[in-house]
Protein backbone atom coordinates (compact mmCIF):
# COMPACT_ATOMS: atom_id res chain seq x y z
CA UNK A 1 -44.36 -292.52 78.10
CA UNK A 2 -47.10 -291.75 80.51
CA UNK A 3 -47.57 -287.45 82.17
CA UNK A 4 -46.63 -289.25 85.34
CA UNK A 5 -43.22 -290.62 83.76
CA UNK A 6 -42.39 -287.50 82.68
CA UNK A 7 -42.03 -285.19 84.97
CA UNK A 8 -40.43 -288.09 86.95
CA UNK A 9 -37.56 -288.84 84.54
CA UNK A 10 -37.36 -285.49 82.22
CA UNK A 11 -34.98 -282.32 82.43
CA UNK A 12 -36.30 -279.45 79.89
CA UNK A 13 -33.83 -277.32 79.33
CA UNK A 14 -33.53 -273.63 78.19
CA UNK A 15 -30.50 -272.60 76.55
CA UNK A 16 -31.42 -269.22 75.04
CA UNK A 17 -34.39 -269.06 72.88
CA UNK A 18 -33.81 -273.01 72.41
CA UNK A 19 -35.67 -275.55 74.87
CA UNK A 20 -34.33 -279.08 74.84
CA UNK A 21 -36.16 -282.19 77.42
CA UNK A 22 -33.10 -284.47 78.53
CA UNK A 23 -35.07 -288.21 79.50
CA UNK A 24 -33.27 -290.12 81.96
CA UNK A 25 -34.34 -294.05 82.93
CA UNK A 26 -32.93 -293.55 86.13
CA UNK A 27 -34.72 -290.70 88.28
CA UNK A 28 -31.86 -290.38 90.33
CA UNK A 29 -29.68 -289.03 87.62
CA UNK A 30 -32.82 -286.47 86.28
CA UNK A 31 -33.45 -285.20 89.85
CA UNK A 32 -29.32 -284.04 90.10
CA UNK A 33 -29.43 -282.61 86.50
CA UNK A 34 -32.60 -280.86 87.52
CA UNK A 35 -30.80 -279.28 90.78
CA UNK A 36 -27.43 -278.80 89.11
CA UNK A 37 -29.32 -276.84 86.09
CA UNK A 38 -32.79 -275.12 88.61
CA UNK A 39 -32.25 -271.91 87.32
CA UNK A 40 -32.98 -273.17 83.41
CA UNK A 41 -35.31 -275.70 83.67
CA UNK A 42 -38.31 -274.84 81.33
CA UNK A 43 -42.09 -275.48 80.79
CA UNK A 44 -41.37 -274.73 77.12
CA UNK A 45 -42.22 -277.55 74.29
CA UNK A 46 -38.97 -278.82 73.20
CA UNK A 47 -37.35 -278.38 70.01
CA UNK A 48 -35.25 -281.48 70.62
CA UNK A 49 -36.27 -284.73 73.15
CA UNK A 50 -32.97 -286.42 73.99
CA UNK A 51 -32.91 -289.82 75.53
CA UNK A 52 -30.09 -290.41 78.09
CA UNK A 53 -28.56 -293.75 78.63
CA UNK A 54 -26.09 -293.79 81.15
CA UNK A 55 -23.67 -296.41 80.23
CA UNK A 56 -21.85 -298.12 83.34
CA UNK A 57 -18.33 -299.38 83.95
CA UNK A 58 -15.63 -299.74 85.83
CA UNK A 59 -12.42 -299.53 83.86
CA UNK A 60 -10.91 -295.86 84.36
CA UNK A 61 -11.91 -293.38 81.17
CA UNK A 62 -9.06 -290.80 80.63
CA UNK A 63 -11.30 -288.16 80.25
CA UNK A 64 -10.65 -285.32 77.21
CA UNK A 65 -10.10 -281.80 77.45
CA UNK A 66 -12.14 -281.36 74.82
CA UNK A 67 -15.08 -283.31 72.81
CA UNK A 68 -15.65 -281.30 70.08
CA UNK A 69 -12.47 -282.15 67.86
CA UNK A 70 -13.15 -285.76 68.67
CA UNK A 71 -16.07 -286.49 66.79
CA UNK A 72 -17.04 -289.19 63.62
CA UNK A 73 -20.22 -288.79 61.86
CA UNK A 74 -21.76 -291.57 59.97
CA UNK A 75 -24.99 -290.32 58.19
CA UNK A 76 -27.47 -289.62 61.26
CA UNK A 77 -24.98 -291.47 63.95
CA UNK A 78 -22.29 -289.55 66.01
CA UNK A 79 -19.65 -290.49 68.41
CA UNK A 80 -17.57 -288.44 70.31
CA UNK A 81 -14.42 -289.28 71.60
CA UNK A 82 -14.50 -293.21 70.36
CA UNK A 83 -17.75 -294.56 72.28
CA UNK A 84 -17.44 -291.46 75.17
CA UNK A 85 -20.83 -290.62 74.06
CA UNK A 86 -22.27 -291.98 71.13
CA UNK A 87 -25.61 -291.11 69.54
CA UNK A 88 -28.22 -291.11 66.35
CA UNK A 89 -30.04 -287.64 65.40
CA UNK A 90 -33.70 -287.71 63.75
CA UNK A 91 -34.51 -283.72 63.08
CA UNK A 92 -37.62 -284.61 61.64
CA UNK A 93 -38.63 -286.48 64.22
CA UNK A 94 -36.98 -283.92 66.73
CA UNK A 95 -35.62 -286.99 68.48
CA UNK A 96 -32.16 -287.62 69.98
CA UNK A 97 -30.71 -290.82 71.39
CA UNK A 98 -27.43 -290.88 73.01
CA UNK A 99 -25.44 -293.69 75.32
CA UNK A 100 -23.08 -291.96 77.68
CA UNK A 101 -20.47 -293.04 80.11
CA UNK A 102 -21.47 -292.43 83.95
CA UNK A 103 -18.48 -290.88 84.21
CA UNK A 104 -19.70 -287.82 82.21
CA UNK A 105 -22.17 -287.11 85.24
CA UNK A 106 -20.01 -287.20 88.23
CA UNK A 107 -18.53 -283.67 89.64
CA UNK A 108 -16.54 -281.39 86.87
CA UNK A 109 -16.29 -284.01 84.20
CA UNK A 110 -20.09 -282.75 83.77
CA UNK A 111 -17.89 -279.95 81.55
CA UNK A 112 -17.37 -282.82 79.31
CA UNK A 113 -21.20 -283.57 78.72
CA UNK A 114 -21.75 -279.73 78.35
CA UNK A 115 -19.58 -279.63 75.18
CA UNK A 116 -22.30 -282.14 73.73
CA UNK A 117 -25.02 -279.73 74.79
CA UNK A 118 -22.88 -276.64 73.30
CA UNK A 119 -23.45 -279.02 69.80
CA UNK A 120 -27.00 -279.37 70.55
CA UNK A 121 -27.35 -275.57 70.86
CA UNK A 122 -26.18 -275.13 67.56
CA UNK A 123 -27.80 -277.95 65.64
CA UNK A 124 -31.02 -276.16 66.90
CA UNK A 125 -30.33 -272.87 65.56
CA UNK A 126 -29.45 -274.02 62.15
CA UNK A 127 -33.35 -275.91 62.12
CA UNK A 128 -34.23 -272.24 63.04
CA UNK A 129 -32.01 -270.78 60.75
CA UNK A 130 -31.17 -268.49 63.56
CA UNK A 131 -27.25 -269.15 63.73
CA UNK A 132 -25.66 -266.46 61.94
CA UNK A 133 -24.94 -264.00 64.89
CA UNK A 134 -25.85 -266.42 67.72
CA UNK A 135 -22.98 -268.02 69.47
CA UNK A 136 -22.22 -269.44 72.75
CA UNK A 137 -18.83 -267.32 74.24
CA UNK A 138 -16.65 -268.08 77.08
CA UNK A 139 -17.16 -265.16 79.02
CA UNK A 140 -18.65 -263.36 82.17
CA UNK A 141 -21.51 -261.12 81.93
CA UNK A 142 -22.41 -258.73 83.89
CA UNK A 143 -25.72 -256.73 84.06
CA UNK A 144 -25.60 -253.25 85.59
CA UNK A 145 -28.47 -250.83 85.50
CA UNK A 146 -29.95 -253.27 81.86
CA UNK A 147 -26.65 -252.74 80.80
CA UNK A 148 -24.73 -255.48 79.31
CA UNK A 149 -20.79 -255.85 79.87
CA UNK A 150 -19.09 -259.06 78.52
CA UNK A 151 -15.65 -260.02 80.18
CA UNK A 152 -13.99 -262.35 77.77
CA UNK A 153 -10.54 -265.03 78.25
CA UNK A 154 -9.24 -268.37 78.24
CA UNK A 155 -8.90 -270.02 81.44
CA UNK A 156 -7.69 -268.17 84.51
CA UNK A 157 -8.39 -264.82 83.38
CA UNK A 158 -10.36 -264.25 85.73
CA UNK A 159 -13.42 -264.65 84.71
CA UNK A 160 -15.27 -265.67 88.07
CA UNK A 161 -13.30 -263.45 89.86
CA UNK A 162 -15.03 -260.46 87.69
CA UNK A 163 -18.30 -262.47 88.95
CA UNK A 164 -17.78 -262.26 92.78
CA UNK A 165 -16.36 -258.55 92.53
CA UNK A 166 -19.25 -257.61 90.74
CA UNK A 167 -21.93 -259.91 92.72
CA UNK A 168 -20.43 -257.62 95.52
CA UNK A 169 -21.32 -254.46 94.22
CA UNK A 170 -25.30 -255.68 93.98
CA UNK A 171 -24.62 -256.01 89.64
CA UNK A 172 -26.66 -259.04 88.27
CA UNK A 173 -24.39 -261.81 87.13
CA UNK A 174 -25.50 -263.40 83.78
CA UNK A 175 -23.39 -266.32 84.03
CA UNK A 176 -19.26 -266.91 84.55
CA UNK A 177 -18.34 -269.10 82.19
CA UNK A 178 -20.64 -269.15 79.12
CA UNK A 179 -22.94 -266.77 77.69
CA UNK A 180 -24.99 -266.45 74.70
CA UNK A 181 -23.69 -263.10 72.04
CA UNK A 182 -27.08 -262.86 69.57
CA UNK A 183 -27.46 -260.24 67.25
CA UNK A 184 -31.26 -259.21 67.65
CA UNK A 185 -32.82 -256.43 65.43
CA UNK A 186 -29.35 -255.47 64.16
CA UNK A 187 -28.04 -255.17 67.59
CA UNK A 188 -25.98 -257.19 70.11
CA UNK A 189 -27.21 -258.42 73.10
CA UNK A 190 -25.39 -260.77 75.62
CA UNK A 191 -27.79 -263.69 77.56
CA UNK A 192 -26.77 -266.34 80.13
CA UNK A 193 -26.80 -269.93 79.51
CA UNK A 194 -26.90 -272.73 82.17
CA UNK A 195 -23.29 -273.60 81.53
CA UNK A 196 -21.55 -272.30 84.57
CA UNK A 197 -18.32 -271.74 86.23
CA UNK A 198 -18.20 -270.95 90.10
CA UNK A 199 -21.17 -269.02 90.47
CA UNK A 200 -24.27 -270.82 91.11
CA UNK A 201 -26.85 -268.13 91.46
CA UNK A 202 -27.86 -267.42 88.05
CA UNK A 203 -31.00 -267.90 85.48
CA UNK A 204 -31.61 -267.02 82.10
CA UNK A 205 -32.05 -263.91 80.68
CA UNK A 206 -30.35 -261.34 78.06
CA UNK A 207 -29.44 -257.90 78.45
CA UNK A 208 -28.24 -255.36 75.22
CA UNK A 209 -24.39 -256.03 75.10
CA UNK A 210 -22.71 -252.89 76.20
CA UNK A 211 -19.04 -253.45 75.66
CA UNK A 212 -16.29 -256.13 75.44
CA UNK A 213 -13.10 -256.73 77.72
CA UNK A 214 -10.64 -259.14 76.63
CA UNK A 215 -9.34 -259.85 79.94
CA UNK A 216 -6.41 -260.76 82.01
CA UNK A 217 -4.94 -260.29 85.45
CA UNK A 218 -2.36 -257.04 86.05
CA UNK A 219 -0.47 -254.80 88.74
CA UNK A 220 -2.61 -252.16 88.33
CA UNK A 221 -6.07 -251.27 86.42
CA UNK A 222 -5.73 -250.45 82.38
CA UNK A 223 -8.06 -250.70 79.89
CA UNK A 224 -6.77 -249.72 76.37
CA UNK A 225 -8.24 -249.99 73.05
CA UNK A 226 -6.70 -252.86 70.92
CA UNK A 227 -7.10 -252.90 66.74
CA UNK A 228 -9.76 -254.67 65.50
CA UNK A 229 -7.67 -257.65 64.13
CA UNK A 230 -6.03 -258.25 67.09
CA UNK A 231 -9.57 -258.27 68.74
CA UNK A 232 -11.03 -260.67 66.28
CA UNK A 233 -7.66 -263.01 66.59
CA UNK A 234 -8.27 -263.21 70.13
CA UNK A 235 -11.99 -263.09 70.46
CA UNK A 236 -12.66 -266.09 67.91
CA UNK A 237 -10.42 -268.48 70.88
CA UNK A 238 -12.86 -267.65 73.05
CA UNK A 239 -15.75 -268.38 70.57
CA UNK A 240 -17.12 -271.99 71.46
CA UNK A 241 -16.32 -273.90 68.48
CA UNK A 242 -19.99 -273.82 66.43
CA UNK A 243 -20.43 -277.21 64.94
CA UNK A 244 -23.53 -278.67 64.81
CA UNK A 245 -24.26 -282.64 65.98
CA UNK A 246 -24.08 -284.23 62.42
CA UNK A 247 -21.43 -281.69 60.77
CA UNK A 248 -17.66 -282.02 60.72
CA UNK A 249 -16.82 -279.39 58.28
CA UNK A 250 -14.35 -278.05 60.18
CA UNK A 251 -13.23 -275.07 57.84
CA UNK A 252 -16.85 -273.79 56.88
CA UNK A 253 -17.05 -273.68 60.70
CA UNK A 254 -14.47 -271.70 61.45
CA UNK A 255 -15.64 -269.51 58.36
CA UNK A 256 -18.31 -268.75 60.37
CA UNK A 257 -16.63 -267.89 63.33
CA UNK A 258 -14.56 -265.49 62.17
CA UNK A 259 -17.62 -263.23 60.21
CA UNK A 260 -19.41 -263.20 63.72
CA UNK A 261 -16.12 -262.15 65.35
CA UNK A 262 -16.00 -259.23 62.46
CA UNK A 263 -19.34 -258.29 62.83
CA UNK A 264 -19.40 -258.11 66.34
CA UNK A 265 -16.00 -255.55 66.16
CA UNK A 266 -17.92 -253.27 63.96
CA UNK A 267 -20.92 -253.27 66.27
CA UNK A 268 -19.59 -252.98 69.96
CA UNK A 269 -16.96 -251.16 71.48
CA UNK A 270 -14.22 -253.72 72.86
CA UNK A 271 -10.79 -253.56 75.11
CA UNK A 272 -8.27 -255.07 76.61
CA UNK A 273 -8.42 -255.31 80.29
CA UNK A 274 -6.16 -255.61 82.94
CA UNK A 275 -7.36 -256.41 86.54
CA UNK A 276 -6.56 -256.04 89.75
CA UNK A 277 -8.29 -258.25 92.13
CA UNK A 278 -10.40 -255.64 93.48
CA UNK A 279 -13.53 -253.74 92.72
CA UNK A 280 -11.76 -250.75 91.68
CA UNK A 281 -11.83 -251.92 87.91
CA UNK A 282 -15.45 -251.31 87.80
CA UNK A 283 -14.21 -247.29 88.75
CA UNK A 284 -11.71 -247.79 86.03
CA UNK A 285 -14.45 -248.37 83.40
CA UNK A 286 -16.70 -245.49 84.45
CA UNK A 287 -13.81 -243.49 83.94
CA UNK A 288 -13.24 -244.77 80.44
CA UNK A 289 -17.14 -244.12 79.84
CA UNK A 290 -16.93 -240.54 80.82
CA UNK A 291 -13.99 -239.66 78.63
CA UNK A 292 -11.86 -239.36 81.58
């Protein structure tokens, strides 16, 4: 492929420390990956090339919740969700070729296609050997003053509501819907990734992870400390699920999610959080900070 192709039809994507260049044949569908994603696109030589073929068609698809239980694995070929997106893997080669339905790429069913990127993520950290205490978390994170502070729950939690209080109050949102947890030098730290919820304004970057808040809605603000298994046995839901494009070992997986969810208890402070819609939380957690 010519330069001048290139930067036509590719997407490079960074996704932590992890670049990866999505190729598109038709520019149309590069140029609104590369505005839906601006805030990660990357210069970076990528650790995995993936060529996109949109497949076309016109019967209805009843679209999964999720991918990621959904997938066969025949030697180097994958297919998700019987033909949704179906693919071969050459990590030698550092070559990907997938054929996905259009109707991956059209509003929120774009959350479908991001659980295939979530897979991605993690195939490249095992090549690094890097996956141990790296994992993608559904969470908001919130930077104030360097400070990292990871809000963490299932669905209507809250989540982007956390964002747009805190937005208000000038703190730098890392992303509301998925974020990067990476131990680094024996210590936590909490990063954004390009997989977002409601709040657009966001790029990458990591801050040291402060504290966790499982969260959920509440009549008034209360943050109180929880035991560490009923952390983990929450936390590890919220944990996206860590398999790598060519693995279905389900149980090793899990394995896997449950040391990082130990580790991370005996590392960083963590509560349970209830919310009122209001800023006021943020008053509730300084008081919990001072001893108060």
């Amino acid at each position: 492929m010519a330069n001048s192709d290139i930067e036509y039809t590719e997407c490079r994507l960074q996704i932590g420390d992890v670049c990866c260049s999505l190729r598109f044949k038709d520019p149309d569908y590069c140029a609104s990956v590369r505005a839906y994603y601006k805030g990660f696109l990357s210069e970076n030589a990528p650790d995995l090339t993936i060529d996109v073929n949109i497949v076309m068609h016109k019967e209805e698809i009843n679209l999964p919740n999720s991918l990621l239980m959904s997938k066969t694995v025949d030697g180097n070929n994958f297919d998700f969700h019987s033909g949704l997106i179906t693919g071969t893997l050459d990590p030698g080669k550092k070559q990907c070729r997938i054929n996905a339905k259009n109707a991956l790429f059209s509003e929120r069913s774009v959350r479908i296609f991001e659980q295939f990127l979530f897979q991605v993520y993690y195939t490249l950290l095992k090549e690094k050997n890097d996956s141990r205490n790296n994992f993608l978390i559904h969470g908001c994170a919130v930077s104030r003053e360097g400070i990292g502070y990871l809000f963490s729950g299932p669905s209507e939690s809250g989540k982007s509501t956390i964002a747009k209080l805190s937005s208000d109050l000038d703190y730098t949102i890392l992303n509301d819907e998925s974020v990067i947890v990476n131990k680094v030098n024996g210590h936590y730290t909490v990063g954004s990734t390009p997989i977002r919820g409601d709040f657009l304004d966001i790029s990458n970057g990591s801050v040291p992870l402060h504290a966790i808040f499982l969260i959920r809605h509440g009549e008034a603000n209360i943050i109180k400390k929880i035991s560490e298994r009923d952390f983990v046995a929450r936390f590890v839901r919220e944990v996206v699920y860590s398999d790598t494009l060519l693995s279905t070992n389900r149980k090793e997986t899990f394995r896997e999610m449950m040391g990082f969810c130990v580790d991370v208890a005996s590392e960083v402070p963590f509560y349970e959080l209830l919310f009122l819609p209001d800023k006021s939380f943020w008053d509730s957690i300084d008081n919990l900070e001072m001893g108060v």
